[in-house]
Protein backbone atom coordinates (compact mmCIF):
# COMPACT_ATOMS: atom_id res chain seq x y z
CA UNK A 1 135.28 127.37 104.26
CA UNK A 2 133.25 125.12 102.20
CA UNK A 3 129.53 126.03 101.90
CA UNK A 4 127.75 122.91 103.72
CA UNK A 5 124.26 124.44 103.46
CA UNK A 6 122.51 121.73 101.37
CA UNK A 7 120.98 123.64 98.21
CA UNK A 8 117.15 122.54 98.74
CA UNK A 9 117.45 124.88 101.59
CA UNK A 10 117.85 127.54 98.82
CA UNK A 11 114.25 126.68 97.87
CA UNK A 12 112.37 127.54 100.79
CA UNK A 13 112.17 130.13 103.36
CA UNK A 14 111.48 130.10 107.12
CA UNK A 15 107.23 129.68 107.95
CA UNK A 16 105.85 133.48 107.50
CA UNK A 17 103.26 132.07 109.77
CA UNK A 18 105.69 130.56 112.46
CA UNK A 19 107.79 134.42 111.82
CA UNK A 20 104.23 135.80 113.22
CA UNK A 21 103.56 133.54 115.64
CA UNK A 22 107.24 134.13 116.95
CA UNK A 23 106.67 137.93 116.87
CA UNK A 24 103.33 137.64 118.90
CA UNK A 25 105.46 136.15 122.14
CA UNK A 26 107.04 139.31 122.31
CA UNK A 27 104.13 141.53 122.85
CA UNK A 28 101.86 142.58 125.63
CA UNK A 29 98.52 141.06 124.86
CA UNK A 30 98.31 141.46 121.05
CA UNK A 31 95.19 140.32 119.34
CA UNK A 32 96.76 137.23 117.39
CA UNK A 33 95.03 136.09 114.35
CA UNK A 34 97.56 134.14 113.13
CA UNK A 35 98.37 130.87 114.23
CA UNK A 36 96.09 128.10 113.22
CA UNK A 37 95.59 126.74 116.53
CA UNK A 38 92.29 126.09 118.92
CA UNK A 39 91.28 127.98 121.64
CA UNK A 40 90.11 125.20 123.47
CA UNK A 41 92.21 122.74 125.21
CA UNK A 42 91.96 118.82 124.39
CA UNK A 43 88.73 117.47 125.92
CA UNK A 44 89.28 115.94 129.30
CA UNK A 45 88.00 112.51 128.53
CA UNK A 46 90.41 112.02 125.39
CA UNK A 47 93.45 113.70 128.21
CA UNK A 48 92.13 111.16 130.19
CA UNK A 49 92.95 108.37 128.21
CA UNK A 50 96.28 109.37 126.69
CA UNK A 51 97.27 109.69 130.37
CA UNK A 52 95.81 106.36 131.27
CA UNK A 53 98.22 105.18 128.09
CA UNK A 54 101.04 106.77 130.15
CA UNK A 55 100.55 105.36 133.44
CA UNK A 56 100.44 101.86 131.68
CA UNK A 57 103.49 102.21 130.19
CA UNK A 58 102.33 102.28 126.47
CA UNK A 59 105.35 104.66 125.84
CA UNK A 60 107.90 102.41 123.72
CA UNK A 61 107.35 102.60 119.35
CA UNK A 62 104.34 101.16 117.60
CA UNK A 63 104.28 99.32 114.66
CA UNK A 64 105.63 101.69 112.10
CA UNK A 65 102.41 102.51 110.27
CA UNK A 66 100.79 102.94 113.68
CA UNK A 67 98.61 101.11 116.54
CA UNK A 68 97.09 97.91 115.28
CA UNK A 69 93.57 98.70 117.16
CA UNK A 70 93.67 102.85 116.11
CA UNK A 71 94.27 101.24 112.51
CA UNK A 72 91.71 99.23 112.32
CA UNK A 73 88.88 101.63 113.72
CA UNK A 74 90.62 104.32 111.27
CA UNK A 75 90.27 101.07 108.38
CA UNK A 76 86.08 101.14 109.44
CA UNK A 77 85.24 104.54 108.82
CA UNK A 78 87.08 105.07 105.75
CA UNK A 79 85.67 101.44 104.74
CA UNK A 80 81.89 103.15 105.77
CA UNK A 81 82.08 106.40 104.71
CA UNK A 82 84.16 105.65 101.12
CA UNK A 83 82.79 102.50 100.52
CA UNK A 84 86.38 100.91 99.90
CA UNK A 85 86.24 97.49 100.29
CA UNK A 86 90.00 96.86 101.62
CA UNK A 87 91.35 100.01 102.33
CA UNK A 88 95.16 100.63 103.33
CA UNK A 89 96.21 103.46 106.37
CA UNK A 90 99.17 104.76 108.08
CA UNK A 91 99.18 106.30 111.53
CA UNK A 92 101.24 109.68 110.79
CA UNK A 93 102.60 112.35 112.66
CA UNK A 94 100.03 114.55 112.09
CA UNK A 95 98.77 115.93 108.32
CA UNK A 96 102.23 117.48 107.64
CA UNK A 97 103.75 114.49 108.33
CA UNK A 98 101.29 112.69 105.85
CA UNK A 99 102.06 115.48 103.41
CA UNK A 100 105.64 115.17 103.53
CA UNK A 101 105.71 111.09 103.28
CA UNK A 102 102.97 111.11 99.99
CA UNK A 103 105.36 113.85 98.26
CA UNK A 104 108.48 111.53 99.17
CA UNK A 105 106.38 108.42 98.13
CA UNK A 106 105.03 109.89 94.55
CA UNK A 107 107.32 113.23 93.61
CA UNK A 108 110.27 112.66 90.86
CA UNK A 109 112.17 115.98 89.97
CA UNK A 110 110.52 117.50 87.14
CA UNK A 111 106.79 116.10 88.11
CA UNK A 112 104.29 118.80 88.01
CA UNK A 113 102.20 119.22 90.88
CA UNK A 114 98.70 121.26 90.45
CA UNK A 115 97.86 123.55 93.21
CA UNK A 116 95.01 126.07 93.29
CA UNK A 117 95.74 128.81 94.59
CA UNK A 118 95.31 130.06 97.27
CA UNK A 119 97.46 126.83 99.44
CA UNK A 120 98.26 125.43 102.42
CA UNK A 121 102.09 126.94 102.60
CA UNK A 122 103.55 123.60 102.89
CA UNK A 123 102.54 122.24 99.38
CA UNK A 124 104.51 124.44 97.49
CA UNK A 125 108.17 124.37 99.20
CA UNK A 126 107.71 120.69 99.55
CA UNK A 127 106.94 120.31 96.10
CA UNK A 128 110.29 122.51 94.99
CA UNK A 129 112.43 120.36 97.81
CA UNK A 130 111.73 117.65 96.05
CA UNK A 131 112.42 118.92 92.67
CA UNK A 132 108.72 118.67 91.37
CA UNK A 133 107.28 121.58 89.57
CA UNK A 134 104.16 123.69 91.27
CA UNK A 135 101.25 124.68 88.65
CA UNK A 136 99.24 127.05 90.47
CA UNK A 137 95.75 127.38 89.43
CA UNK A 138 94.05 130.73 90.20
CA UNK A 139 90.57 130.06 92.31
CA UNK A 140 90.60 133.90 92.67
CA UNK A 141 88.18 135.42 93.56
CA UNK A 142 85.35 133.15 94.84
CA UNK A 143 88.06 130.28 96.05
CA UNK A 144 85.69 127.65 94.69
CA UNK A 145 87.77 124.73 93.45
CA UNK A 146 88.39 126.01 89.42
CA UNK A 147 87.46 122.75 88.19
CA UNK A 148 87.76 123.79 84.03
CA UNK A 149 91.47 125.74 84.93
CA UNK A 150 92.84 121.92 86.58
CA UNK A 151 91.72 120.34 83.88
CA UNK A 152 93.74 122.44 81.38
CA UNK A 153 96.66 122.71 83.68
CA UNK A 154 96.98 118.74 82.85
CA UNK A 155 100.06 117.79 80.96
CA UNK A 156 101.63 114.30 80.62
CA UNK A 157 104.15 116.04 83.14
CA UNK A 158 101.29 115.84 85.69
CA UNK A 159 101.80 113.84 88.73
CA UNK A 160 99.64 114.67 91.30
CA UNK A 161 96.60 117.52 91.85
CA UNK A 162 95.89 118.70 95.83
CA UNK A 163 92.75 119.08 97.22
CA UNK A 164 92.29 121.07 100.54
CA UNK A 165 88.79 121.30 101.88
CA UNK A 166 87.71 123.14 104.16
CA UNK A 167 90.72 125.69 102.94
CA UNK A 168 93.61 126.94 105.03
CA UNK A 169 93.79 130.33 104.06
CA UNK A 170 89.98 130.41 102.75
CA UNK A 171 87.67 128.49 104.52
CA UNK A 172 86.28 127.46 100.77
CA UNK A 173 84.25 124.21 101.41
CA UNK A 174 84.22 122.53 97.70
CA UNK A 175 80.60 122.05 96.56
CA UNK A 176 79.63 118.18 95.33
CA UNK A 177 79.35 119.66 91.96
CA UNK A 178 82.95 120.53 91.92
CA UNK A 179 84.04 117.50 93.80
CA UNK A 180 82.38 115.33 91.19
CA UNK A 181 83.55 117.01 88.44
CA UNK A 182 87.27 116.82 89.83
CA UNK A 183 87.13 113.25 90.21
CA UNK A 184 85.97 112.52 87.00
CA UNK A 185 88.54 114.63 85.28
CA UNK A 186 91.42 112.73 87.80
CA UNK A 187 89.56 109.22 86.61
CA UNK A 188 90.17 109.86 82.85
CA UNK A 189 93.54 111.79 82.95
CA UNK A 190 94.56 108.53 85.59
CA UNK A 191 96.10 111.24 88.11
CA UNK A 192 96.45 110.93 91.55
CA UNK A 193 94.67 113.30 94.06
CA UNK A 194 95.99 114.17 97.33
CA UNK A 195 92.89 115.38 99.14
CA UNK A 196 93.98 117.30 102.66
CA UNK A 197 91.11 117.44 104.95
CA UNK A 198 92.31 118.08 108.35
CA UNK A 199 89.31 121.14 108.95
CA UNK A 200 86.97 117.82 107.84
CA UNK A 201 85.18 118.84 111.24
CA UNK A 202 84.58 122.28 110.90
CA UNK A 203 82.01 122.75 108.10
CA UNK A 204 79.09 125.43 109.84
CA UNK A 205 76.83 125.38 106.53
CA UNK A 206 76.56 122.24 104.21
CA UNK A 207 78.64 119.02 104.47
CA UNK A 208 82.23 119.04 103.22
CA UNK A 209 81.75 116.23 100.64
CA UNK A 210 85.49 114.14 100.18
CA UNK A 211 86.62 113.37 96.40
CA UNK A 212 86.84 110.00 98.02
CA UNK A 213 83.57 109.54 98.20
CA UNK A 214 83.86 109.53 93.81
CA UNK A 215 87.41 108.40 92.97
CA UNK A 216 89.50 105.54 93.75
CA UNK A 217 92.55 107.66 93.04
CA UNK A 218 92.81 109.40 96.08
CA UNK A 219 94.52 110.05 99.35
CA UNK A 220 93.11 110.93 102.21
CA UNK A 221 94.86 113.32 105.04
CA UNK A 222 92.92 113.48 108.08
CA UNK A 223 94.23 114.36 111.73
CA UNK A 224 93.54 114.89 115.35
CA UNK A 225 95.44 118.45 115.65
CA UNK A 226 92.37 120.72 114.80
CA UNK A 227 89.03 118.73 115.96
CA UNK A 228 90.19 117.78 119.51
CA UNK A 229 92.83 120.67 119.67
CA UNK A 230 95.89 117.83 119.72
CA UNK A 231 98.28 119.84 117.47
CA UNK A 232 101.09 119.19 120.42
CA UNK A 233 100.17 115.73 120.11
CA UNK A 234 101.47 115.47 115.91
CA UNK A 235 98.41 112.67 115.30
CA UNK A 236 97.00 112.12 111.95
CA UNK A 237 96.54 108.55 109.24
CA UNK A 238 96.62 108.52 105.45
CA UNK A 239 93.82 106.17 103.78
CA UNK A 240 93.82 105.00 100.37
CA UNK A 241 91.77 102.63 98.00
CA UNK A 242 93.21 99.05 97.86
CA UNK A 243 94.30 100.04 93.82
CA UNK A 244 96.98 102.40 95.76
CA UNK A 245 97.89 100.14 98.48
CA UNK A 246 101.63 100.25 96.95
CA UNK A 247 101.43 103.71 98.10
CA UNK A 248 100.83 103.04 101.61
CA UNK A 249 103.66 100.74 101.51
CA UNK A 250 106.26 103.29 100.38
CA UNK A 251 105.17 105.76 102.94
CA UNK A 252 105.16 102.95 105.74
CA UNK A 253 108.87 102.49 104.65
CA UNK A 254 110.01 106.06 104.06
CA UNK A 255 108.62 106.26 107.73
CA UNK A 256 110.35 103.76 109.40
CA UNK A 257 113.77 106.34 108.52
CA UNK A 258 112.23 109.16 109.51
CA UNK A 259 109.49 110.03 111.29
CA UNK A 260 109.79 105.82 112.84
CA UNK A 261 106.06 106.19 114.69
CA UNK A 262 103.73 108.37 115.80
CA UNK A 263 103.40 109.08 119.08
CA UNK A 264 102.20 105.49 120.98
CA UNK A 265 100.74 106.69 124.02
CA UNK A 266 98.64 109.67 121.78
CA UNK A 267 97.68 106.80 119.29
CA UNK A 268 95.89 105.18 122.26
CA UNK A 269 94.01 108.36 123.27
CA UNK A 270 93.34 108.94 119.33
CA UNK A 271 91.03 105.47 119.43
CA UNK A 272 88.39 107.21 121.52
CA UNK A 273 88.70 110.75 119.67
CA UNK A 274 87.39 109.32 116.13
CA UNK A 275 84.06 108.62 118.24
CA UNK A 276 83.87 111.84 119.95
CA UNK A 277 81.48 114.57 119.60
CA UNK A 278 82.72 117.48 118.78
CA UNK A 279 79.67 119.15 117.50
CA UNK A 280 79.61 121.70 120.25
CA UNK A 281 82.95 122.89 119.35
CA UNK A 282 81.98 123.18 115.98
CA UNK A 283 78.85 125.04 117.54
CA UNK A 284 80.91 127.67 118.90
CA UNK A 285 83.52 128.33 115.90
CA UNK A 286 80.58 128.79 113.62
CA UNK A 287 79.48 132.03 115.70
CA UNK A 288 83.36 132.96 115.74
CA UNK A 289 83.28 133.03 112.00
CA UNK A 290 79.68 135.20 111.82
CA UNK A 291 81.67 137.27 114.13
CA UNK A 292 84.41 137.84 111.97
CA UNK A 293 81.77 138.03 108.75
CA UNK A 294 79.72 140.29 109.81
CA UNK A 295 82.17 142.57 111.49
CA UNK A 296 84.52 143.13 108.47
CA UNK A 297 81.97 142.54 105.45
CA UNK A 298 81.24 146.33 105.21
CA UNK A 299 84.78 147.44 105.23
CA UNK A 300 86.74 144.99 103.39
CA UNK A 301 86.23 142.38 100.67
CA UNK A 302 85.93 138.61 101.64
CA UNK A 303 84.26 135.69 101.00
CA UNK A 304 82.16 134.18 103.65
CA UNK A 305 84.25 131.50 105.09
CA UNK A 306 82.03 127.79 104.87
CA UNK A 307 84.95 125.74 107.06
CA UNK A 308 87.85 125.46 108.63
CA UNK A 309 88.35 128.91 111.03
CA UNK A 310 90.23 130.97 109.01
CA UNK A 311 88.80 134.33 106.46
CA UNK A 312 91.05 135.44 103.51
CA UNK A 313 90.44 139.11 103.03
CA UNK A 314 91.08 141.21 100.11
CA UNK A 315 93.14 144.83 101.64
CA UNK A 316 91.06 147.75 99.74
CA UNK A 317 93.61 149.91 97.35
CA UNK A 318 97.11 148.22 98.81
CA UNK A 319 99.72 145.18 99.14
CA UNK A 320 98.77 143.18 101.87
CA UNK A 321 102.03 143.10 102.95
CA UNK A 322 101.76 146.87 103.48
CA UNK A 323 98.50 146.63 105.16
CA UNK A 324 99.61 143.56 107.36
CA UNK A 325 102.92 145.97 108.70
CA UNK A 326 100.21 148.56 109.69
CA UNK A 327 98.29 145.94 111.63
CA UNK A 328 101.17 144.68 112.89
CA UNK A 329 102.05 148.03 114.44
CA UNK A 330 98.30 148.41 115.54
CA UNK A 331 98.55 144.80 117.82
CA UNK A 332 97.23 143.14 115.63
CA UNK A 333 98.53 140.02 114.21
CA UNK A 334 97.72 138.62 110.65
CA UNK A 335 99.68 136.83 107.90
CA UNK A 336 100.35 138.55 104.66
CA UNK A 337 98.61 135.93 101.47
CA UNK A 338 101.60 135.94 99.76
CA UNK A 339 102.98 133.39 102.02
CA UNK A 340 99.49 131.41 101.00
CA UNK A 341 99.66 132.55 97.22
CA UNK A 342 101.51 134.31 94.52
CA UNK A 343 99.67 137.30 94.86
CA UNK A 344 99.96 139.68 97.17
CA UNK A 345 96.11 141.22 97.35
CA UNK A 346 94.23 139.56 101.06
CA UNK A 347 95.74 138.83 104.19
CA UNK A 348 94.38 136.08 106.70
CA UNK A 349 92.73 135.74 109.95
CA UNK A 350 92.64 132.84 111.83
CA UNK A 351 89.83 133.59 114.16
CA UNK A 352 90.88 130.62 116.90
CA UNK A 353 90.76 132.93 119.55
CA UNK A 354 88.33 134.35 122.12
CA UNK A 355 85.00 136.31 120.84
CA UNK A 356 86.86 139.28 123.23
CA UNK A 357 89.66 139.02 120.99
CA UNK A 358 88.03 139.00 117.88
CA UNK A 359 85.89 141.82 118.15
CA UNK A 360 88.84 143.97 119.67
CA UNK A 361 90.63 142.64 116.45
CA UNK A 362 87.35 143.83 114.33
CA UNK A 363 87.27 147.07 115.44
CA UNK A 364 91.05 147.66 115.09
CA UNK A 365 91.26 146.44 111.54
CA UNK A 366 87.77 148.63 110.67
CA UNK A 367 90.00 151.75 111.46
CA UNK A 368 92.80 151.12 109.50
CA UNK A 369 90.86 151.59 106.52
């Protein structure tokens, strides 16, 4: 029989995070650190509204590159915050939908793609679907964005450099300094940045300053899934400068043959979530991740997480993969970094779960070192 298993399938392997998150429906009441997923449900009034959507039979396709009204408040906030005169957005479904249509829309085979590292998992097999070439730059072991590494990683080869702040594994929030200094290094080198910033929310000590806010070269991932807990819901938009509107254009028609819309009746819930608070959720997260802090800091090497809900710890004298087995065994569910890095030194903890959990979790982990 002939093999009809395309050969990009070769390339990448099945989600070590899904594999986990798999493994942790088929135990009795495991303490799961592993899926990046809220705790809390969507707030009422934005379940409100997509039901309201429903009801009013707002269920058929929107325009391709999403709701005309969603667009245009998305359009005012980048405009505000960016200070783009004209920007260009797409409705997508969700951030990994954005990733995926940017990649289509920019990667050749053979384009080089820089990446520190440690990365969202995604990056990289997209990147070697599409034939491009992953340069990994090490941000070990701070995770602060290794501004003077990107810069020599640069080669005419260079296509594209990703930006993911607040970091999934990390939590690393990216300093101003750094930010600056990235976008002036992607303004002379004329390089695209594709800054992800779905945690954009979750920032507990300073702001979480955007390379947009100092580049025109620059696309901007934001989504619904982690804020208002919609990751069911697969809502996010892309936002670029009016210098990259052709951009915007490609992904719009890449779109139309594959992903067609996102979800209409979500879109219309998603125009009352960019004006939501969700400070008190933030609130709450931030004591999650002192939680986690203070409860491993003693034991185990990590950096104190500044966004996002997720700590990257370093296993003492051992592979993480080793260490993560023993968890594993112990009920505890975490995701070896290798699936996050090329090394093979910290394993992660997404701590979107209940304080009960967590400090069960804490003390667990304490003993197995």
């Amino acid at each position: 029989m002939k093999n009809i298993i395309a050969d990009r399938t070769k390339l990448i392997d099945a989600s070590g995070i899904r594999k986990v998150f798999a493994l942790a429906a088929t135990m009795k009441d495991p303490v799961n650190f592993s899926i990046g997923q809220p705790d809390f449900d969507v707030p009422e009034p934005l379940k409100q509204k997509a039901i309201e959507a429903i009801i009013a039979g707002q269920n058929k396709y929107s325009q391709t590159a999403g709701d005309d009204s969603l667009k245009e408040q998305i359009t005012g906030q980048v405009r505000h915050e960016f200070g783009w005169k004209n920007p260009s957005v797409i409705v997508t479904s969700g951030v990994s939908g954005g990733i995926l249509l940017t990649l289509l829309a920019i990667i050749n085979p053979g384009d080089e793609v820089i990446i520190p590292d440690p990365y969202f998992v995604m990056y990289k097999h997209l990147v070697n679907m599409l034939g491009g070439r992953c340069v990994f730059v090490d941000s070990y072991p701070d995770f602060g964005l290794p501004v003077e590494k990107i810069a020599a990683a640069v080669t005419e080869k260079t296509k594209l450099i990703i930006l993911n702040s607040p970091c999934n594994p990390t939590g690393a929030v990216y300093s101003e300094q750094q930010v600056k200094a990235l976008a002036k290094i992607a303004a002379e080198k004329d390089i695209v940045v594709m800054t992800d910033e779905i945690y954009e929310k979750f920032c507990y000590d300073d702001s979480c300053p955007s390379i947009a806010g100092y580049c025109d070269k620059v696309i901007v991932l934001r989504g619904f899934s982690k804020s208002y807990a919609m990751t069911g819901w697969r809502l996010g938009f892309a936002a670029v400068h009016e210098s990259l509107k052709c951009i915007i254009e490609e992904m719009t028609k890449i779109q139309q043959y594959t992903f067609v819309c996102a979800p209409t009746p979500f879109q219309k819930a998603a125009i009352s979530a960019l004006d939501f608070d969700v400070s008190s959720l933030v609130d709450v997260y931030r004591k999650k991740r002192d939680l986690i802090y203070n409860g491993l800091k003693d034991k185990f090497e990590l950096v104190k997480p500044g966004g996002a809900f997720y700590a990257f710890v370093k296993v003492p004298n051992s592979s993480a993969t080793k260490f993560v087995e023993k968890a594993i065994a112990n009920n505890v569910l975490v995701i070896p970094g290798n699936v996050f890095s090329e090394k093979d030194t910290h394993f992660r903890i997404s701590y979107a779960t209940s304080d009960d959990k967590i400090l069960r979790g804490i003390e667990i982990l304490r003993k197995l070192v």
